[in-house]
Protein backbone atom coordinates (compact mmCIF):
# COMPACT_ATOMS: atom_id res chain seq x y z
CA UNK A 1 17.84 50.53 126.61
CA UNK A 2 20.91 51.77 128.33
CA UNK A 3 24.44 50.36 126.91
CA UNK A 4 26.96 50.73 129.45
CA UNK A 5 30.60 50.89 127.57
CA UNK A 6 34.14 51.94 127.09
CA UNK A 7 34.45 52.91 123.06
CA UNK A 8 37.97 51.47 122.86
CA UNK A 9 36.83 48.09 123.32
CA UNK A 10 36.41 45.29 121.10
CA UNK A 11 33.86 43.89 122.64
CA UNK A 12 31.46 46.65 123.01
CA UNK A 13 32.24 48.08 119.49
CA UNK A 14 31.40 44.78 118.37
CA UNK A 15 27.44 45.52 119.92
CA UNK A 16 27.56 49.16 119.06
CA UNK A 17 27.98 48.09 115.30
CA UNK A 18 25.24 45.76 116.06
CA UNK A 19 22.84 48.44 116.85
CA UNK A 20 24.18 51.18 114.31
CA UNK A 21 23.13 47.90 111.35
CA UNK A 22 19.88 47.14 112.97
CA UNK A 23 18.56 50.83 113.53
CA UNK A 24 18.30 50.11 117.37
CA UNK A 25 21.00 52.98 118.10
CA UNK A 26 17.76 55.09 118.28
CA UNK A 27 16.57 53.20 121.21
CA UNK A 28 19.68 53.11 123.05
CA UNK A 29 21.41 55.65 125.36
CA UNK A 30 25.12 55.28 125.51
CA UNK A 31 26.42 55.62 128.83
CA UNK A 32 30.35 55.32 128.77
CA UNK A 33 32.29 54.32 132.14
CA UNK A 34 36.05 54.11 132.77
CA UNK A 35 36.68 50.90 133.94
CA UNK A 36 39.59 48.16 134.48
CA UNK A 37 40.02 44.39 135.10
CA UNK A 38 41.13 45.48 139.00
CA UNK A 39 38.77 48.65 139.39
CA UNK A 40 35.19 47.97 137.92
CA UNK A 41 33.24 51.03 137.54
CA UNK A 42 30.50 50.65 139.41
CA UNK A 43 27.71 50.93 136.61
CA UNK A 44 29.24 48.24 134.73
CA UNK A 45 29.08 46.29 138.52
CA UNK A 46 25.85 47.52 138.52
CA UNK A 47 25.03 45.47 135.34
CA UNK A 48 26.65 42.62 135.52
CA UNK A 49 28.22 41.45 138.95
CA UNK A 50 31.54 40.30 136.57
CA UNK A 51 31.84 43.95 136.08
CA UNK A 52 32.77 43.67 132.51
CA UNK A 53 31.48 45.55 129.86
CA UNK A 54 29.38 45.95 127.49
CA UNK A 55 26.13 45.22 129.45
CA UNK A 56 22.93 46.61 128.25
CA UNK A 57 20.15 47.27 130.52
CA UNK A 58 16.62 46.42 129.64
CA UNK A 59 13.35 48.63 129.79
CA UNK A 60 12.78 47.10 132.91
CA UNK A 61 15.62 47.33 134.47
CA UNK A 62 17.44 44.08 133.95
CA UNK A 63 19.95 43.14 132.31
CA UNK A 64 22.11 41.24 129.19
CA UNK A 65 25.93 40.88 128.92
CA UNK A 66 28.27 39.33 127.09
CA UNK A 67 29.20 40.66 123.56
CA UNK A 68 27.55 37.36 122.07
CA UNK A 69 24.57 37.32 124.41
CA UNK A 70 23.46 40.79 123.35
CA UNK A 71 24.26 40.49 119.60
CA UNK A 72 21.68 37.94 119.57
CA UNK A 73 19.35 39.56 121.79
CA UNK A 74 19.81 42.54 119.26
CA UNK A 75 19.29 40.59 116.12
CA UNK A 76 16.00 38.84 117.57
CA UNK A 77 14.68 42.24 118.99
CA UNK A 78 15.46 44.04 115.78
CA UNK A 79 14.57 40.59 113.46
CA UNK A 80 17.93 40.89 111.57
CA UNK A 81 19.66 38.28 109.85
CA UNK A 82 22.81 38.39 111.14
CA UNK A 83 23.04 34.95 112.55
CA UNK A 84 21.33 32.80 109.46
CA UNK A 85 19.87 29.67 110.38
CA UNK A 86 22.10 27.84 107.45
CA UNK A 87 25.28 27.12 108.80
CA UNK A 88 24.45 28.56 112.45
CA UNK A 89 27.14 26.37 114.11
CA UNK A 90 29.61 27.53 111.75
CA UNK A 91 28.34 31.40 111.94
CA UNK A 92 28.71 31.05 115.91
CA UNK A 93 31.95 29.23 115.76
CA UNK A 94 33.43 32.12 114.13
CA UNK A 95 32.00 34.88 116.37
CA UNK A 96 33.86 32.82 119.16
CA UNK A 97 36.97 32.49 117.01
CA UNK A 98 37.22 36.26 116.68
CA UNK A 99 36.16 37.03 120.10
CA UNK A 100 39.06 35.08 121.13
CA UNK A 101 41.44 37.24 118.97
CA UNK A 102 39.70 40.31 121.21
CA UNK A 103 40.51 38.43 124.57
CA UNK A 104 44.40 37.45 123.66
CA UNK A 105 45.11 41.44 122.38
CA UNK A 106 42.80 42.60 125.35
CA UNK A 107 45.06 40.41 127.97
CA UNK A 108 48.36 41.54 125.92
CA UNK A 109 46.92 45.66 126.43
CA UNK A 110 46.52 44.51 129.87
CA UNK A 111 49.41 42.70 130.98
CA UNK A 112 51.45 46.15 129.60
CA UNK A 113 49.09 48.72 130.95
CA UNK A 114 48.09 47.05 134.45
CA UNK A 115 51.24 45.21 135.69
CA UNK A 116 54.11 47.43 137.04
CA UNK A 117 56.84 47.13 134.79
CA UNK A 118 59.21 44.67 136.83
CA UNK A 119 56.28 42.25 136.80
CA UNK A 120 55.29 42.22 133.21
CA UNK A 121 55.80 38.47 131.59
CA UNK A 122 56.78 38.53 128.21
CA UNK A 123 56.12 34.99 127.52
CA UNK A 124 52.30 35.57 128.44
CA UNK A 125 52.44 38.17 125.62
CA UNK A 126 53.41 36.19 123.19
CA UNK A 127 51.33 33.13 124.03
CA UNK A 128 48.33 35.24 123.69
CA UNK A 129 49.68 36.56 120.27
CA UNK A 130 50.14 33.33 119.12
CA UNK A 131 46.62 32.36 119.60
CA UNK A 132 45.39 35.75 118.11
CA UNK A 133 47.63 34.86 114.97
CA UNK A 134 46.86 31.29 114.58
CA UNK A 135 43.18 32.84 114.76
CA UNK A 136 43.91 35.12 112.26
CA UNK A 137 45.27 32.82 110.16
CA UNK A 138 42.55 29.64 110.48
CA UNK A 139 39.46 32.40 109.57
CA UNK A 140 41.30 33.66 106.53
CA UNK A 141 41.82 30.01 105.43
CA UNK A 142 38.59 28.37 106.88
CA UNK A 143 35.49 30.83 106.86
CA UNK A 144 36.15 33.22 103.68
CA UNK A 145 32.16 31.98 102.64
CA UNK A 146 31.08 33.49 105.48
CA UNK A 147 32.94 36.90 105.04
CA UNK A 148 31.52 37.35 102.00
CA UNK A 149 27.53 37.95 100.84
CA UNK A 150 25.05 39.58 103.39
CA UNK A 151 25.88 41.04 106.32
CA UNK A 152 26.44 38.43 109.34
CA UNK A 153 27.87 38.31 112.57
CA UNK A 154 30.73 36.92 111.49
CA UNK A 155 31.87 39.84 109.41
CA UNK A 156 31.20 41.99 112.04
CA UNK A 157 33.18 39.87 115.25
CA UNK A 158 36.25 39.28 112.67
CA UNK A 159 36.33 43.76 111.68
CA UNK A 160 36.30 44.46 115.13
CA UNK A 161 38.65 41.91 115.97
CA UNK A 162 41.69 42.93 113.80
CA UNK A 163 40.66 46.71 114.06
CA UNK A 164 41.59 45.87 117.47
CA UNK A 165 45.11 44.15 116.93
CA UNK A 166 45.33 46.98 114.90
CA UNK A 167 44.61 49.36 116.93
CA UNK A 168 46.32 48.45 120.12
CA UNK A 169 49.34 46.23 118.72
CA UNK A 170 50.01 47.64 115.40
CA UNK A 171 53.42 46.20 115.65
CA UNK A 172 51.96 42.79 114.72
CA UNK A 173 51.86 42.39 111.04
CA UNK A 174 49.00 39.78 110.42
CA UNK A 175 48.48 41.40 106.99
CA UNK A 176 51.73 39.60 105.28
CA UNK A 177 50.56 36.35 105.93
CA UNK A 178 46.81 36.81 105.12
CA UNK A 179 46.34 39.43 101.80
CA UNK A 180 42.74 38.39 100.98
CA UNK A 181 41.37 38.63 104.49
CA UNK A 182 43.59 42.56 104.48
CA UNK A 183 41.95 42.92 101.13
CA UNK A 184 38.05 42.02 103.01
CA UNK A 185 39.10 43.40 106.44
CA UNK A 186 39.88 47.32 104.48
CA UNK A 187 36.98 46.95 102.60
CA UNK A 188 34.59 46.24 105.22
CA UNK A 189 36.05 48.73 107.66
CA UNK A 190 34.44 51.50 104.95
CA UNK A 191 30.86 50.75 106.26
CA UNK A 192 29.34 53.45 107.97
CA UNK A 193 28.88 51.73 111.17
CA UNK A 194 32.61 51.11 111.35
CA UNK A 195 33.70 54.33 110.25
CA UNK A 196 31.09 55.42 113.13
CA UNK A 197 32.49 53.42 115.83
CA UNK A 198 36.29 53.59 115.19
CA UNK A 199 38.34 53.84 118.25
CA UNK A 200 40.47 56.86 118.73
């Protein structure tokens, strides 16, 4: 399998944990592309005709994309248990909810790093914080089960998620507001696969 990525991502992090905690890393060359909302690479293109990344590329040449769509095409190839059968609705309710935490910071990065200046809307940036902290704050008071026990797709969408907010908008203090996920979120961030896959 070919992944086709950008490591600061959130998205693709999200499946390159996925492989490093299913052993399929072995199986899987990285292949990492510069790419932008308006200038695609064209291997992500290539891959999927969105042009967004991650995308992995099959044995045979086709191809999966969309974080979600290949985390479960991971877990089923691999037969992991991220995405227990108890509770699946819940389990993939929260991979959405934390992927949508990735999209508002992504489209905050973005409206910064792509607009000129004179055209960047401030409003837009904080309506996509405030769904990234309303987020924040309905997982830390609504799924701590599911943060806790076995690994699960959950655990790993939510890490990546705040690493993320973290990373790129570390002005935004979500930690006041929400000590016991801080408390989970710097204790999960210690597993290998996270330390591995840490943007820098």
């Amino acid at each position: 399998m070919k992944l086709i990525y950008a490591s600061a991502s959130p998205f693709v992090r999200k499946v390159h944990v996925v492989l490093l905690e299913t052993g399929l890393i072995d199986e899987t060359s990285l292949v990492e592309v510069t790419t932008t909302p308006v200038n695609s690479a064209d291997q992500a293109v290539a891959a999927n005709p969105t042009g967004k990344i991650p995308a992995l590329i099959l044995e045979d040449g086709s191809s999966v994309y969309d974080s979600r769509v290949i985390c479960r095409y991971l877990n089923d190839r691999a037969n992991a248990d991220l995405y227990s059968a108890d509770d699946i609705w819940k389990m993939l309710t929260l991979e959405a909810t934390a992927d949508a935490i990735m999209e508002a910071a992504v489209l905050m990065t973005y409206e910064r790093r792509i607009r000129p200046e004179e055209m960047v809307y401030e409003p837009w940036i904080d309506a996509q914080w405030a769904k990234a902290e309303r987020s924040i704050a309905a997982i830390a008071s609504d799924w701590g089960d599911f943060l806790q026990g076995p690994l699960n797709m959950g655990q790993i969408s939510v890490a990546c998620a705040l690493n993320y907010v973290d990373f790129r908008h570390e002005d935004r203090d979500w930690r006041t507001a929400n000590p016991r996920l801080a408390d989970w979120f710097a204790s999960f961030s210690e597993r290998p696969a996270m330390v591995a896959t840490r943007p820098s």
